[in-house]
Structures are given as structure tokens and as C-alpha cells.
C-alpha atoms as a PDB file:
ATOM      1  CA  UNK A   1      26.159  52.938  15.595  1.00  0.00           C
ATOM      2  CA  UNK A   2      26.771  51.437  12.014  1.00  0.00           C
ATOM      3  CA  UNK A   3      24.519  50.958   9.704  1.00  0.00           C
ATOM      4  CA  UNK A   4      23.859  47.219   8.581  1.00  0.00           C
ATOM      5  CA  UNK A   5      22.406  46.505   5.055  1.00  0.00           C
ATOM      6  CA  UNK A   6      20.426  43.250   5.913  1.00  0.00           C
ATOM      7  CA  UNK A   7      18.796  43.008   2.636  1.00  0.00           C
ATOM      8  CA  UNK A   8      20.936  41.134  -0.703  1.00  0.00           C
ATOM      9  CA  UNK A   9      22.219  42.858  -3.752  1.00  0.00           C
ATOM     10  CA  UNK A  10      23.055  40.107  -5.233  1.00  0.00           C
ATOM     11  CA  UNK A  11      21.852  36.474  -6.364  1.00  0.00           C
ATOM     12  CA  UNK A  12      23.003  33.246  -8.422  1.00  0.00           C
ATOM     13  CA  UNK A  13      21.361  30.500  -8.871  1.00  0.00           C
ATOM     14  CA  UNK A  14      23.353  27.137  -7.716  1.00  0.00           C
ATOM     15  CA  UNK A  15      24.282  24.090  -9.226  1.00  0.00           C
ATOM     16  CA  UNK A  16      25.342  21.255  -6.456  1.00  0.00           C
ATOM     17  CA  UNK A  17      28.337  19.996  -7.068  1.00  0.00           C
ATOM     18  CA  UNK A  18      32.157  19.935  -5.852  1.00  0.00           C
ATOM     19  CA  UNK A  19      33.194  23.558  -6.588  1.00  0.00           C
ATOM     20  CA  UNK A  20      32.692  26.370  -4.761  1.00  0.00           C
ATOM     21  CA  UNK A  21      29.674  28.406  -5.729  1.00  0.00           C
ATOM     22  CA  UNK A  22      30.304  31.217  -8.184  1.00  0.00           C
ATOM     23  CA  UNK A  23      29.876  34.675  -7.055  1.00  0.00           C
ATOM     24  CA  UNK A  24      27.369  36.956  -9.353  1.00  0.00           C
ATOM     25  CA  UNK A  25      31.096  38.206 -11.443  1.00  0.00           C
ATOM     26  CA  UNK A  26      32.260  35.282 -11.741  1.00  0.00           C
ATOM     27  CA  UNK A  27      29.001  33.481 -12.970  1.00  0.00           C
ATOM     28  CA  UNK A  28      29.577  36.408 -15.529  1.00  0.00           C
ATOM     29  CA  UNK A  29      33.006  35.652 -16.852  1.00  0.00           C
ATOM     30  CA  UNK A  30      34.667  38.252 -14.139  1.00  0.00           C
ATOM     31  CA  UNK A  31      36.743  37.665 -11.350  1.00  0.00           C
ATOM     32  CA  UNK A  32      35.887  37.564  -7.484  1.00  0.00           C
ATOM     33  CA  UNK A  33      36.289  35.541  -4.406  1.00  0.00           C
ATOM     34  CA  UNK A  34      33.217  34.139  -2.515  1.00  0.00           C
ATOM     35  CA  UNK A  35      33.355  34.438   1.143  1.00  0.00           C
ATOM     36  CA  UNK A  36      30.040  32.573   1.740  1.00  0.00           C
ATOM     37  CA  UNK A  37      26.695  33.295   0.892  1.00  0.00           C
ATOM     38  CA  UNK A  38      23.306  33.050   2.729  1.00  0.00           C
ATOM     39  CA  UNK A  39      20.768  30.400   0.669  1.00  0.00           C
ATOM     40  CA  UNK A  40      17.395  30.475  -0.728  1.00  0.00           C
ATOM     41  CA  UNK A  41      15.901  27.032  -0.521  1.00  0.00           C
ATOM     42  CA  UNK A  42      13.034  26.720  -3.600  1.00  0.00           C
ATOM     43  CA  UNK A  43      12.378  23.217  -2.667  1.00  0.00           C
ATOM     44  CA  UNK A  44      13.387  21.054   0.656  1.00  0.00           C
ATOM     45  CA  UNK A  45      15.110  18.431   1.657  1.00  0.00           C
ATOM     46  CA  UNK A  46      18.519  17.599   2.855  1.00  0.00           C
ATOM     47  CA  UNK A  47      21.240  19.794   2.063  1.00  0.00           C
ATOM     48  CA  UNK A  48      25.230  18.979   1.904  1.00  0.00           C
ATOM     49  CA  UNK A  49      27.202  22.444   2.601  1.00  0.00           C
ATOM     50  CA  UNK A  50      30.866  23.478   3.628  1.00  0.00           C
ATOM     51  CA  UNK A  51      30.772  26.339   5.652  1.00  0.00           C
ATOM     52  CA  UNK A  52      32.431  29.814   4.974  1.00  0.00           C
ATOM     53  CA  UNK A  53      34.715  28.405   8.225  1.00  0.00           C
ATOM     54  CA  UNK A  54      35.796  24.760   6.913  1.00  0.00           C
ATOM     55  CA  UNK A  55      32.541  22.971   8.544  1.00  0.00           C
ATOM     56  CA  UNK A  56      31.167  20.069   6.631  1.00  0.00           C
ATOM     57  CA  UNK A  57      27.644  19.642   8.011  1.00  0.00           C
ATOM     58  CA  UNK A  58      24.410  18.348   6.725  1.00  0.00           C
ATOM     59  CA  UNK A  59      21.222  20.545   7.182  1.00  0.00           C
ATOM     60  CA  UNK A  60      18.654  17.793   7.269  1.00  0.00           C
ATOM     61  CA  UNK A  61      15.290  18.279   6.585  1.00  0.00           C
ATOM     62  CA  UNK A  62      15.446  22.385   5.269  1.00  0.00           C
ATOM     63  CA  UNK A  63      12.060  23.228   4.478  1.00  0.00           C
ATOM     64  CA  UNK A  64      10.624  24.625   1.146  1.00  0.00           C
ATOM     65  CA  UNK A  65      10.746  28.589   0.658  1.00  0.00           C
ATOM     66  CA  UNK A  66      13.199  28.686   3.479  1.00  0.00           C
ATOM     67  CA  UNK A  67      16.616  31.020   3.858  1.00  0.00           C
ATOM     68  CA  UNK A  68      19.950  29.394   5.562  1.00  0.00           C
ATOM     69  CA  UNK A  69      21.528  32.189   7.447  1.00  0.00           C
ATOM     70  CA  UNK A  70      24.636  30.417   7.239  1.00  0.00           C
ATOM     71  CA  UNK A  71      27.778  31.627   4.975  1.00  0.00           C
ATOM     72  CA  UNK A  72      28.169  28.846   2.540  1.00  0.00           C
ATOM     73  CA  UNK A  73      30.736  27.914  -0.218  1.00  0.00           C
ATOM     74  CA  UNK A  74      30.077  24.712  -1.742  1.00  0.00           C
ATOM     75  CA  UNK A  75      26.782  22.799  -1.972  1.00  0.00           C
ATOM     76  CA  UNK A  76      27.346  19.855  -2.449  1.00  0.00           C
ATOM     77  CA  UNK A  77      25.852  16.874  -5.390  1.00  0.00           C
ATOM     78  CA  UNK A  78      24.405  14.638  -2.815  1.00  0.00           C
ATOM     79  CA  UNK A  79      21.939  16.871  -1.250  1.00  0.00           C
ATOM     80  CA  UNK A  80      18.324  16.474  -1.841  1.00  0.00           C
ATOM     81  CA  UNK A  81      17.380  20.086  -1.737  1.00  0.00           C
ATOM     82  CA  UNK A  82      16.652  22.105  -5.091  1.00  0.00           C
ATOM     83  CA  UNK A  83      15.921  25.541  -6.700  1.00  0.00           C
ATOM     84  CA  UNK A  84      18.705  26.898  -4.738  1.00  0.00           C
ATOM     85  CA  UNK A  85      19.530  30.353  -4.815  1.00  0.00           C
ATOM     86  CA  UNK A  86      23.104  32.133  -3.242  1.00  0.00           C
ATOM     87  CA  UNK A  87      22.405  35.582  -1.845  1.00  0.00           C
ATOM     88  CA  UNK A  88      24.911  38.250  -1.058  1.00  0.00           C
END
């Protein structure tokens, strides 16, 4: 049986908005292609997303110091949430 590394290597903090979120090279200049990320939520509320699969949902009431085990590409500006943090 494989091996699964369940722990992230990598993290960016995120800036709602319209674009998809950068992955850790390209927050760093560099090139790279974000298939969805799993999020840190620093402070709750509502959060805006669009899936790694084309879903545009809203996650309502996320509570503070919680992880969405969801693969997500955009946050977007009208969520409440804050102090997010992408994970990969």
C-alpha cells in the first residue's frame, strides 16, 4: 500500500479576490499551476470559494482556527472570513 503524506509542505497566505490563489512559486516570482489547496481559516465567518472542480459554493459560518479539506482555487472578495492561509 502507498504511502500518503497527509501533512503540508507548503503555505501562502491569501488575499480574497477574483484570481486564483498563487501557489508558494508563483507568490515568489516563479511559475506553477495551482490545482487547489486545502485552507487554514485564522478567523471565521462566511467564505466565497470555487472549487478545484468548477463548484461555486459558499461555506457559511467556518469557524475560527478551522482547516477546509476542500481543494480550492479562488477565494473570493465577498467572504467574511480572514487570516486565510492555502496549504499544499
Amino acid at each position: 500500500m502507498a504511502y500518503e503524506k497527509l501533512q503540508a509542505y507548503r503555505a501562502v497566505a491569501v488575499i480574497p479576490g477574483t484570481s486564483l490563489i498563487p501557489t508558494p512559486s508563483q507568490a515568489a516570482g516563479g511559475e506553477g499551476k495551482n490545482n487547489g489547496c486545502v485552507l487554514y481559516i485564522g478567523t471565521g465567518g462566511n467564505l466565497d470559494v470555487e472549487t478545484a472542480g468548477g463548484d461555486l459554493i459558499t461555506f457559511t459560518n467556518v469557524g475560527s482556527g478551522q482547516f477546509l479539506p476542500v481543494q480550492v482555487l479562488k477565494v473570493f472578495a465577498t467572504s467574511t472570513a480572514s487570516d486565510i492561509v492555502a496549504l499544499w
